[in-house]
C-alpha atoms as a PDB file:
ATOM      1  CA  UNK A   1     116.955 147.169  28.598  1.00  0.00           C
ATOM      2  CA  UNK A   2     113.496 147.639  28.008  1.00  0.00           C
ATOM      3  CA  UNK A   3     113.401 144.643  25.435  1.00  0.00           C
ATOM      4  CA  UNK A   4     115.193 142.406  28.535  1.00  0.00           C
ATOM      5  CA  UNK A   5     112.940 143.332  30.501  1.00  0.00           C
ATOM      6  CA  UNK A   6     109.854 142.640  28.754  1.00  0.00           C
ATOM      7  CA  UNK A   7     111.464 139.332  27.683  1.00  0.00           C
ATOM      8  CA  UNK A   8     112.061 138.187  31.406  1.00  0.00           C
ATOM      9  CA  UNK A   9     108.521 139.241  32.055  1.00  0.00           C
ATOM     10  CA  UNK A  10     107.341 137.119  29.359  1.00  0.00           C
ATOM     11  CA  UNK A  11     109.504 134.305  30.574  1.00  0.00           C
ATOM     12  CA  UNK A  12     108.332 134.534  34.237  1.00  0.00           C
ATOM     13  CA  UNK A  13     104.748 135.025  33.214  1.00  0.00           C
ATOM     14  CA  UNK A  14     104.828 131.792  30.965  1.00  0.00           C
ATOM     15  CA  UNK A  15     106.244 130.297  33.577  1.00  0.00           C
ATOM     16  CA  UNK A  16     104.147 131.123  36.301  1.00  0.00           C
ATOM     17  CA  UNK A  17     100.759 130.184  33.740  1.00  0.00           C
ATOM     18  CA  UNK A  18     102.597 126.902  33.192  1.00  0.00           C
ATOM     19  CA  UNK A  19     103.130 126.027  36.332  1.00  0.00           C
ATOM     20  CA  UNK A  20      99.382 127.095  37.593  1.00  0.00           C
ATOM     21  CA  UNK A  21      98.092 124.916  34.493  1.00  0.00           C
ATOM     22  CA  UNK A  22     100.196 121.833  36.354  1.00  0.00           C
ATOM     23  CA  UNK A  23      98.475 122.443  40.033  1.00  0.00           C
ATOM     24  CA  UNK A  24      94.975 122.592  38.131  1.00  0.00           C
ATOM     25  CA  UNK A  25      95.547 118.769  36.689  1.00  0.00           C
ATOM     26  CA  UNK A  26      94.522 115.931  39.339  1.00  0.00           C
ATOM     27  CA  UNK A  27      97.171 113.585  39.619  1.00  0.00           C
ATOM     28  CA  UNK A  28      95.140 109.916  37.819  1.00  0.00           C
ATOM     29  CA  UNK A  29      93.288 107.948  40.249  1.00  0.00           C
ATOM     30  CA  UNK A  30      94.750 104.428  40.774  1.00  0.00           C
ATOM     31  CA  UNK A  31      92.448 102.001  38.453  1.00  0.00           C
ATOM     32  CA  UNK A  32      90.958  98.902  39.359  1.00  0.00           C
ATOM     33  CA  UNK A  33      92.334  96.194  36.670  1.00  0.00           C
ATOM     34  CA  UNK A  34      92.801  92.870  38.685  1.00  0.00           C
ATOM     35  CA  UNK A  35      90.616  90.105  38.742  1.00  0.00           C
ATOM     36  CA  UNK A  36      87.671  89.327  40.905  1.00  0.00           C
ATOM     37  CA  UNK A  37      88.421  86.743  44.157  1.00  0.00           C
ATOM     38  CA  UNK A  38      86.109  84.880  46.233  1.00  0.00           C
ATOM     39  CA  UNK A  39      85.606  85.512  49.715  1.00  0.00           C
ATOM     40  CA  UNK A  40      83.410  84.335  52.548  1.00  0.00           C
ATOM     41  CA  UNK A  41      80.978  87.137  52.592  1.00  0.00           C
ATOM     42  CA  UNK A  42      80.260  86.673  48.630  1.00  0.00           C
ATOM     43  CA  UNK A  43      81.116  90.713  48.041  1.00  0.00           C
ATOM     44  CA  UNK A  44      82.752  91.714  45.376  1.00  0.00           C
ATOM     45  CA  UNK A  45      86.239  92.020  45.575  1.00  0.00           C
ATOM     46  CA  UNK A  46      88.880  93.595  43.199  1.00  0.00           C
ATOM     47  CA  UNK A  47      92.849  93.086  43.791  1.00  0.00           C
ATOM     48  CA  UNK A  48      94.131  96.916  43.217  1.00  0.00           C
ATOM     49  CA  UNK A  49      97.697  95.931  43.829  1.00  0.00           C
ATOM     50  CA  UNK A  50     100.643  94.738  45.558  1.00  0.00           C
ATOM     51  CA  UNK A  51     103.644  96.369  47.310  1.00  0.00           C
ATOM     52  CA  UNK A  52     106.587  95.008  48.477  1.00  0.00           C
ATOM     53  CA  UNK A  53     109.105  97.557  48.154  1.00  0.00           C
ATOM     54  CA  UNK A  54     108.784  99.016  51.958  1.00  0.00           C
ATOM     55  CA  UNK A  55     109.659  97.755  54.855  1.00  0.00           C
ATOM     56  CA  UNK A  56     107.212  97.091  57.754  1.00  0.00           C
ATOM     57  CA  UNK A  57     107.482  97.391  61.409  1.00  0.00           C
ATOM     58  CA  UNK A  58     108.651  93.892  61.190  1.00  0.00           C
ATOM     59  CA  UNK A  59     110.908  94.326  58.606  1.00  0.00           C
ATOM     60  CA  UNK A  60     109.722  93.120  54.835  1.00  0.00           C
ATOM     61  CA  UNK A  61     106.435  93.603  54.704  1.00  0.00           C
ATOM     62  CA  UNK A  62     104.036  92.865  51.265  1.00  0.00           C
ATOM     63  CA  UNK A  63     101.029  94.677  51.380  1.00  0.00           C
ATOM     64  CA  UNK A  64      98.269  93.200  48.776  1.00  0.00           C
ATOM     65  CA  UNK A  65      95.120  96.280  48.251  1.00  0.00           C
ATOM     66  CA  UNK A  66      91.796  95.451  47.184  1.00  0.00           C
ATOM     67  CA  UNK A  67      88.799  97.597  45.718  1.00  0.00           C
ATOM     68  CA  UNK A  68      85.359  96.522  47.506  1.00  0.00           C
ATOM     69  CA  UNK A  69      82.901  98.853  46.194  1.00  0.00           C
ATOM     70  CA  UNK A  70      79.856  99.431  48.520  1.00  0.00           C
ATOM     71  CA  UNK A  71      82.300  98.653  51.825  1.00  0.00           C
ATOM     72  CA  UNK A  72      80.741 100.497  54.660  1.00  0.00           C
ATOM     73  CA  UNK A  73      82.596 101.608  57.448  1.00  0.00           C
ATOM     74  CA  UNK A  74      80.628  99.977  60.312  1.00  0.00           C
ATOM     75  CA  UNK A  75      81.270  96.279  58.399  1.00  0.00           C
ATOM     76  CA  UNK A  76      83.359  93.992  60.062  1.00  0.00           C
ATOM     77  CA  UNK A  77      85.612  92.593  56.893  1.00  0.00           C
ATOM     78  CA  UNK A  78      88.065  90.510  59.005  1.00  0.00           C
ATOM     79  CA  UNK A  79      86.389  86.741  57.893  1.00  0.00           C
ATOM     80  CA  UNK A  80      86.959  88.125  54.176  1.00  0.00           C
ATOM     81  CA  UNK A  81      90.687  89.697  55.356  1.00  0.00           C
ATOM     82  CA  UNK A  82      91.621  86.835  56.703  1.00  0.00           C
ATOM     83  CA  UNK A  83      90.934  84.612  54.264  1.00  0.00           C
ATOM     84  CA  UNK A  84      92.710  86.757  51.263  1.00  0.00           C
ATOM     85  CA  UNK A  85      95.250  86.591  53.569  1.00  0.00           C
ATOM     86  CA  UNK A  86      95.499  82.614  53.710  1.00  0.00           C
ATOM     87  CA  UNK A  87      93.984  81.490  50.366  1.00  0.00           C
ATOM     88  CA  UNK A  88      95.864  84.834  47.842  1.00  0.00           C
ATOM     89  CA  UNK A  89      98.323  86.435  49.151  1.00  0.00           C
ATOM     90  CA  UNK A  90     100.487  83.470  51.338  1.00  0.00           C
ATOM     91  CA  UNK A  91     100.987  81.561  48.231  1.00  0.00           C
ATOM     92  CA  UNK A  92     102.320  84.438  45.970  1.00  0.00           C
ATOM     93  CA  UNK A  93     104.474  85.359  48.701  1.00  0.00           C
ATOM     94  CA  UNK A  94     106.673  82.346  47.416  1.00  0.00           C
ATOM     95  CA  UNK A  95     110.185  83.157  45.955  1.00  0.00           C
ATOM     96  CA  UNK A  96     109.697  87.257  47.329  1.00  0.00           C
ATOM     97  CA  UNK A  97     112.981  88.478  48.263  1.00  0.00           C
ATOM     98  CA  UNK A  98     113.612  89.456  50.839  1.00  0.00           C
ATOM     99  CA  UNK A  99     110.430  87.083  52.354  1.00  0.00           C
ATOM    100  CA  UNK A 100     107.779  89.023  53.821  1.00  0.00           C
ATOM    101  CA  UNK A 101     107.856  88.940  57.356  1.00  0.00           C
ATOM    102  CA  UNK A 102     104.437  90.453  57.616  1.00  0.00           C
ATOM    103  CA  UNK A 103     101.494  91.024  55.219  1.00  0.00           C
ATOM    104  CA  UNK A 104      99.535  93.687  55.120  1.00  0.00           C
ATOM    105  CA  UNK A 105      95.886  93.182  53.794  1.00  0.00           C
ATOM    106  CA  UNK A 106      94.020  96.351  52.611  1.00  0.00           C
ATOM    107  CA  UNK A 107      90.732  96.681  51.374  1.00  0.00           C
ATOM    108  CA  UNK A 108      88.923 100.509  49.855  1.00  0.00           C
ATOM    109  CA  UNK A 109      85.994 100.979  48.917  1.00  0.00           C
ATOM    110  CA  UNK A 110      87.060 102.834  45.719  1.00  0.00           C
ATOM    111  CA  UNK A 111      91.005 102.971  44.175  1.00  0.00           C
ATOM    112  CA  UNK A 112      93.101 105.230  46.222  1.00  0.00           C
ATOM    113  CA  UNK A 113      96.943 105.430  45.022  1.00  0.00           C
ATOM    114  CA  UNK A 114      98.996 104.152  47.524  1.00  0.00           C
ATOM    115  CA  UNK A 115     100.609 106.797  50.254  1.00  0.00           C
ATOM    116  CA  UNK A 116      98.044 109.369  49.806  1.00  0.00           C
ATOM    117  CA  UNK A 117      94.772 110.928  52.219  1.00  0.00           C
ATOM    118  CA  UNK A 118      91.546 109.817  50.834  1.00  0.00           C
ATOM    119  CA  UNK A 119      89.173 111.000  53.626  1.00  0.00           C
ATOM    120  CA  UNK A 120      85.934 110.289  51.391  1.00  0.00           C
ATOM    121  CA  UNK A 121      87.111 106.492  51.357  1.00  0.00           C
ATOM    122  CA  UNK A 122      86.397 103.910  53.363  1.00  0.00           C
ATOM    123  CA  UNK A 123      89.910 101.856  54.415  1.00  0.00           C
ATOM    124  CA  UNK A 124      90.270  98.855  56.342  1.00  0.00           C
ATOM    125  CA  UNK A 125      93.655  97.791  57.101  1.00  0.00           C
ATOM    126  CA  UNK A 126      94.679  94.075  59.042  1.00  0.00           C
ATOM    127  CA  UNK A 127      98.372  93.193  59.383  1.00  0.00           C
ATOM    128  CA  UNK A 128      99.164  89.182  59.397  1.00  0.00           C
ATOM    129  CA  UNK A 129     102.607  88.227  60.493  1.00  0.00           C
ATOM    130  CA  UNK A 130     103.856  84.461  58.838  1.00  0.00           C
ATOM    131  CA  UNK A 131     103.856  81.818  61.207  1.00  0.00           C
ATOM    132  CA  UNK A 132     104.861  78.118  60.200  1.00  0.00           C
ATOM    133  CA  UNK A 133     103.042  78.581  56.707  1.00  0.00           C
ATOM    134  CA  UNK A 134     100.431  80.579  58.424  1.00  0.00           C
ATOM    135  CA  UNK A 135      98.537  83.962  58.349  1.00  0.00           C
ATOM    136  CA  UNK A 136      98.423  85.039  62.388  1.00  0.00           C
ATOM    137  CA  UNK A 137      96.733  87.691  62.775  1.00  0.00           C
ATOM    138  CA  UNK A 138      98.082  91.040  64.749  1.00  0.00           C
ATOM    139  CA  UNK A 139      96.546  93.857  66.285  1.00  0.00           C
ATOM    140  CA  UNK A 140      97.869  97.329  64.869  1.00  0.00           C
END
């Protein structure tokens, strides 16, 4: 029993060093890889990604994220929101299914992978519902 027993030891230990080696590793941060797009402001702005597999409070929703290194909270990024809104992300909305009822424009100041806190980032988030070919926007 004694040979069991130091095997099962062995076992759990392994396991337990395994397992404590796992929580140590940072998941990878989202990268910024898309190109560069104009807006009305001139900053620099990165597409991150887009998401269309949830649904929205207004049913399909297609949320397009965007790195702007340098944001600041106390900037007012709506001019620049709503235009990514109109000029990018309406026209590749084309041929989604289901449509988007709603898009979702996000911009970080740094990559942040999608669902999780990032308290250290600054987030601005503007929700445009599609009207007659149209980004209208709507108050959260």
């Amino acid at each position: 029993m004694k040979i069991a027993s130091r095997l099962a030891l062995a076992t759990a230990a392994s396991l337990l060093l395994a397992a404590g080696a796992c929580e140590e590793q940072s998941a990878p941060e989202a990268e910024v890889t898309g190109e560069a797009i104009a807006v009305p402001s001139g900053r620099a702005v990165h597409v991150l990604d887009v998401i269309t597999d949830l649904q929205g409070p207004s049913g399909a929703t297609a949320r397009f994220r965007f790195v702007v290194p340098g944001l600041k909270a106390e900037e007012d990024a709506s001019a620049d929101m709503e235009a990514l809104c109109t000029s990018y992300a309406l026209p590749r909305t084309d041929g989604m299914v289901p449509p988007p009822q709603q898009i979702v424009i996000v911009f970080a100041d740094q990559p942040v992978p999608f669902g999780e806190q990032a308290p250290d980032a600054v987030q601005f988030f503007e929700a445009f519902s599609l009207q007659d070919g149209a980004c209208i926007w709507e108050m959260f």
